[in-house]
Protein backbone atom coordinates (compact mmCIF):
# COMPACT_ATOMS: atom_id res chain seq x y z
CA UNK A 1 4.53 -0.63 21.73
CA UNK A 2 6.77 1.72 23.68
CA UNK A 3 8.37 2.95 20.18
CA UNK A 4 5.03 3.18 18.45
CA UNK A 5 3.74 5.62 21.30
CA UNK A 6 7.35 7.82 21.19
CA UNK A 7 5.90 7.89 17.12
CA UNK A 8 2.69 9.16 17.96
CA UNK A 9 4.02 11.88 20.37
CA UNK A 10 6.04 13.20 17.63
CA UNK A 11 3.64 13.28 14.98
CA UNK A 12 1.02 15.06 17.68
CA UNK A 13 3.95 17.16 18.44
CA UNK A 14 4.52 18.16 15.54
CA UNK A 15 1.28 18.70 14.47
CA UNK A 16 0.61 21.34 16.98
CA UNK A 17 3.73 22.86 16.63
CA UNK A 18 2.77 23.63 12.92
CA UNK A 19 0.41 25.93 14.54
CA UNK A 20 -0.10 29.31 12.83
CA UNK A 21 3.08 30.94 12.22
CA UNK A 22 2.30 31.24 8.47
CA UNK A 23 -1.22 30.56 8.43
CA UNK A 24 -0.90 29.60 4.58
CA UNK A 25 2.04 27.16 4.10
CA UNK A 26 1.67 25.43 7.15
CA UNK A 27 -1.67 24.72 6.72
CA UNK A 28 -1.08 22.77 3.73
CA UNK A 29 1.77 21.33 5.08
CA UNK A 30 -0.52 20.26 8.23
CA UNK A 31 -3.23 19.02 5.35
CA UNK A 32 -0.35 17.23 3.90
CA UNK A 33 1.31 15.36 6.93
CA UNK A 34 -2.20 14.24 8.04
CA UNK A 35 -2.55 12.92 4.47
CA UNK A 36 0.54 11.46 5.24
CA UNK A 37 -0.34 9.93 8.17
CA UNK A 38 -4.18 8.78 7.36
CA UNK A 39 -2.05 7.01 4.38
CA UNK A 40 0.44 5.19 6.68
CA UNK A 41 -2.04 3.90 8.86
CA UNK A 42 -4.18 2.20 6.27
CA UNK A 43 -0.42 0.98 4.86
CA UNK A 44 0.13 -0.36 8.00
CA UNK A 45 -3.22 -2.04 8.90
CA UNK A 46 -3.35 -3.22 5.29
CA UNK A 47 0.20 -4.93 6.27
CA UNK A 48 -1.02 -6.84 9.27
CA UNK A 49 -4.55 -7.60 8.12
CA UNK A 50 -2.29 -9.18 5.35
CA UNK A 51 0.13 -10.99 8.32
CA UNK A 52 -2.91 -12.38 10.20
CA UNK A 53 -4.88 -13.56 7.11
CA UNK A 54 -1.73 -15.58 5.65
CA UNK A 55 -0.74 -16.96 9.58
CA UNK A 56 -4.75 -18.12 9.87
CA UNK A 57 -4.72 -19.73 6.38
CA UNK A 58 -1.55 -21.43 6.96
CA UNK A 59 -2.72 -22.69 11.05
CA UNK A 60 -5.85 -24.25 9.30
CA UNK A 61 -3.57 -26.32 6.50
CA UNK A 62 -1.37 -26.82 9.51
CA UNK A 63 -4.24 -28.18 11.56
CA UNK A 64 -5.44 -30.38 8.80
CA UNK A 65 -2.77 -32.33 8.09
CA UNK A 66 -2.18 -30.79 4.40
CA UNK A 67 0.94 -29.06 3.29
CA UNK A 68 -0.03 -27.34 0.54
């Protein structure tokens, strides 16, 4: 949790940082990383909606006696 909030600060770090130097290319590049990011997010709850499902599924075979 600790190393998924020092991940957060950086990204919000950086996206403010990428203020507006060069109005142009860092706006796109801005447009891009929060592309980036919206992307890794849906990778990541994707991945542990994915986790949970095949944990429940296997608990209920568990609980029922079959292996299979």
């Amino acid at each position: 949790m600790q190393q998924f909030e020092q991940v957060t600060q950086k990204v919000r770090f950086r996206l403010i940082g990428s203020g507006g130097e060069k109005s142009n290319t860092t706006r796109v590049e801005s447009n891009y990383q929060m592309f980036l990011i919206i992307v890794g997010m849906i990778a990541i709850a994707a991945t542990w909606y994915h986790i949970i499902e095949t944990n429940r599924k296997t608990l209920v075979t568990e609980n029922k006696g079959n292996n299979g």
